[in-house]
Protein backbone atom coordinates (compact mmCIF):
# COMPACT_ATOMS: atom_id res chain seq x y z
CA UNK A 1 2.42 14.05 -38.51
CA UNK A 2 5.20 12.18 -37.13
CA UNK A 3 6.17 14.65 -34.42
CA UNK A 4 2.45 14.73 -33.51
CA UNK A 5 2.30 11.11 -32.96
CA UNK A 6 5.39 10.74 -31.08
CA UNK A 7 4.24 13.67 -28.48
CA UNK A 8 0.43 11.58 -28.15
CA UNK A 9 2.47 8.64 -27.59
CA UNK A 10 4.21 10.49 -24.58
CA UNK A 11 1.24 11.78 -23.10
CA UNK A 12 -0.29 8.39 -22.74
CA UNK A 13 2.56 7.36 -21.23
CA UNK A 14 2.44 9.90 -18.70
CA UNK A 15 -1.42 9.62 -18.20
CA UNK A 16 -0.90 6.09 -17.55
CA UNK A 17 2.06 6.05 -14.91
CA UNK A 18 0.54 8.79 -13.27
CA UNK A 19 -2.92 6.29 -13.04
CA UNK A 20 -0.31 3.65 -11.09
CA UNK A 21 -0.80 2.34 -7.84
CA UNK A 22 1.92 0.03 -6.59
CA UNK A 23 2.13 -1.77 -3.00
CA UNK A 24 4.76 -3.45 -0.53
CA UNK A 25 4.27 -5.66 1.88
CA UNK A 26 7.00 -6.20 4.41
CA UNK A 27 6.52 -9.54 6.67
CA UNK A 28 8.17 -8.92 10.53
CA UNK A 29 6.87 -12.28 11.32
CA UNK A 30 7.80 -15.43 9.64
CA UNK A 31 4.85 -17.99 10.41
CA UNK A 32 2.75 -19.66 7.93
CA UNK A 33 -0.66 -17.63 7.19
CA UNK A 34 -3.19 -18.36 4.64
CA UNK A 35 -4.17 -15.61 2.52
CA UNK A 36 -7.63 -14.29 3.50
CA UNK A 37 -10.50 -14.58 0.85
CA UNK A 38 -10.84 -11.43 -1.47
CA UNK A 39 -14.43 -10.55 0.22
CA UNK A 40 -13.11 -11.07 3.53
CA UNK A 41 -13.14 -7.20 5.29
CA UNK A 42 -9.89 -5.56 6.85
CA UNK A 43 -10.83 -2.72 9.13
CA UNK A 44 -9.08 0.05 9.69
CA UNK A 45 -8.04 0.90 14.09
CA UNK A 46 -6.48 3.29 15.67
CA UNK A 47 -3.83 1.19 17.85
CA UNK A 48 -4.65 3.18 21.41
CA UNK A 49 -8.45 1.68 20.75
CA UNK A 50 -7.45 -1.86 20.62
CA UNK A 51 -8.38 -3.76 23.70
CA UNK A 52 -8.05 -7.07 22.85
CA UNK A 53 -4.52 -9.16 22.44
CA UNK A 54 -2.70 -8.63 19.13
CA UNK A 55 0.63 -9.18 16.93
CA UNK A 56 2.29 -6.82 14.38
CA UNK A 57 2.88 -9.55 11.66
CA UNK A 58 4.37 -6.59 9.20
CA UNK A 59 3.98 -3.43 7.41
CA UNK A 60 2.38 -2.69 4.01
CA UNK A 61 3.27 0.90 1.92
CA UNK A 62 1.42 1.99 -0.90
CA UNK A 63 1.92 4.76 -3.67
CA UNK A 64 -0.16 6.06 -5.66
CA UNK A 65 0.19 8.31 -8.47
CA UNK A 66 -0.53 11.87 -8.27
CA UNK A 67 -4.04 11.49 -9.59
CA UNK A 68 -5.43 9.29 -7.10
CA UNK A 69 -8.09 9.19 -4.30
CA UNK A 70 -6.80 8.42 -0.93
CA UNK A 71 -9.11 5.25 -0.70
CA UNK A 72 -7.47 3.74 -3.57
CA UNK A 73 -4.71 3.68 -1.45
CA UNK A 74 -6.12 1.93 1.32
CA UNK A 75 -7.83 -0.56 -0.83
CA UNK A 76 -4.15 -1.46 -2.12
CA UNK A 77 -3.08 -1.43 1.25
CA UNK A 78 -6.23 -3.72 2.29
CA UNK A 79 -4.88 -5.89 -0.35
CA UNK A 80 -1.90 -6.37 0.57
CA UNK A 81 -2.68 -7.10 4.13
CA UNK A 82 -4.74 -10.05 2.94
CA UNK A 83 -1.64 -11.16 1.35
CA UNK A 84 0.04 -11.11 4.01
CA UNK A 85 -2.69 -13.12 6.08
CA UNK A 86 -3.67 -9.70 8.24
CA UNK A 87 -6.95 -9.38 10.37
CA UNK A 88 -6.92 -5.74 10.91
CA UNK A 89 -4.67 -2.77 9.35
CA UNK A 90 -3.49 -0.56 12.45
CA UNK A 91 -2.01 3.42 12.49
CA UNK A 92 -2.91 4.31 9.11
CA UNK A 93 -0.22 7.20 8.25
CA UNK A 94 0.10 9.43 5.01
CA UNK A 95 4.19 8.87 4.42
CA UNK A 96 6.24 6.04 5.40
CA UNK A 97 5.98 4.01 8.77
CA UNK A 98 8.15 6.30 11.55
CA UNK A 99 11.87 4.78 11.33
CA UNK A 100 11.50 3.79 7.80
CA UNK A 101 13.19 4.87 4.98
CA UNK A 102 12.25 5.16 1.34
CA UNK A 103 12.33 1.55 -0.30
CA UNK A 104 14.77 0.58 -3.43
CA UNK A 105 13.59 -1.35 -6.01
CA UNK A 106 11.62 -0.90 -9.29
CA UNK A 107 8.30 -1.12 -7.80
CA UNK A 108 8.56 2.14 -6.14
CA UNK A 109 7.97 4.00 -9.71
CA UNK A 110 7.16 7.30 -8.50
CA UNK A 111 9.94 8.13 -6.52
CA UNK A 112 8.75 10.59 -3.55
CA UNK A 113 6.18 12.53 -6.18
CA UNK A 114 3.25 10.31 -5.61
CA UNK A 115 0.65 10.08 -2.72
CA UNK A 116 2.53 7.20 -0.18
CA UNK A 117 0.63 5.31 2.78
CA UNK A 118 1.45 3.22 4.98
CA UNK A 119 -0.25 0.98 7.98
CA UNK A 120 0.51 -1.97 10.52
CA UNK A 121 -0.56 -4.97 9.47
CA UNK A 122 -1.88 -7.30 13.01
CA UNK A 123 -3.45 -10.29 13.33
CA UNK A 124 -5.97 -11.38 16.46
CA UNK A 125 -4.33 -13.36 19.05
């Protein structure tokens, strides 16, 4: 009985890190910004359709476990950007932002084995 307990208690623990989603917001631009509202929307652009003025503010990164849908992802990365004070989230990318490298710390959990997305994070000017 013991063994069997001790490998149910390991499969939860699997099941649930493998449910995770963690995020990382990384700030290029140091100015005060309120954190938008929770119901407040953050679209999703493709930077060559943009014609209106604009500043990168910072990046955001999430990763998801392997059992996730890719709009989880984006809804942690939507998140995030309203964190951060973000209008719009720009060049949505599956993998890290181009020049990047993987990020230390705990909150990565998942190491390169989960789902990771990343965008631009811009505000209107």
């Amino acid at each position: 009985m013991r063994n069997f307990s001790v490998h149910l208690l390991i499969f939860f623990l699997i099941a649930f890190l493998s449910g995770c989603a963690t995020t990382r917001g990384v700030l290029y631009d140091k100015a005060a910004r309120p954190e938008k509202p929770f119901d407040s929307k953050i679209e999703i652009y493709d930077s060559a359709g943009i014609h209106r003025p604009y500043k990168v503010i910072g990046t955001v990164i999430a990763n998801t476990g392997p059992f996730h849908h890719v709009m989880d992802a984006i809804e942690h990365l939507q998140d995030e950007a309203r964190k951060m004070g973000g209008d719009v989230l720009i060049d949505l990318a599956h993998g890290l932002p181009k020049g990047e490298s993987m990020p230390t710390g705990g909150w990565f959990i998942f190491g390169s084995s989960g789902e990771i997305w990343s965008a631009k994070v811009i505000v209107w000017e």
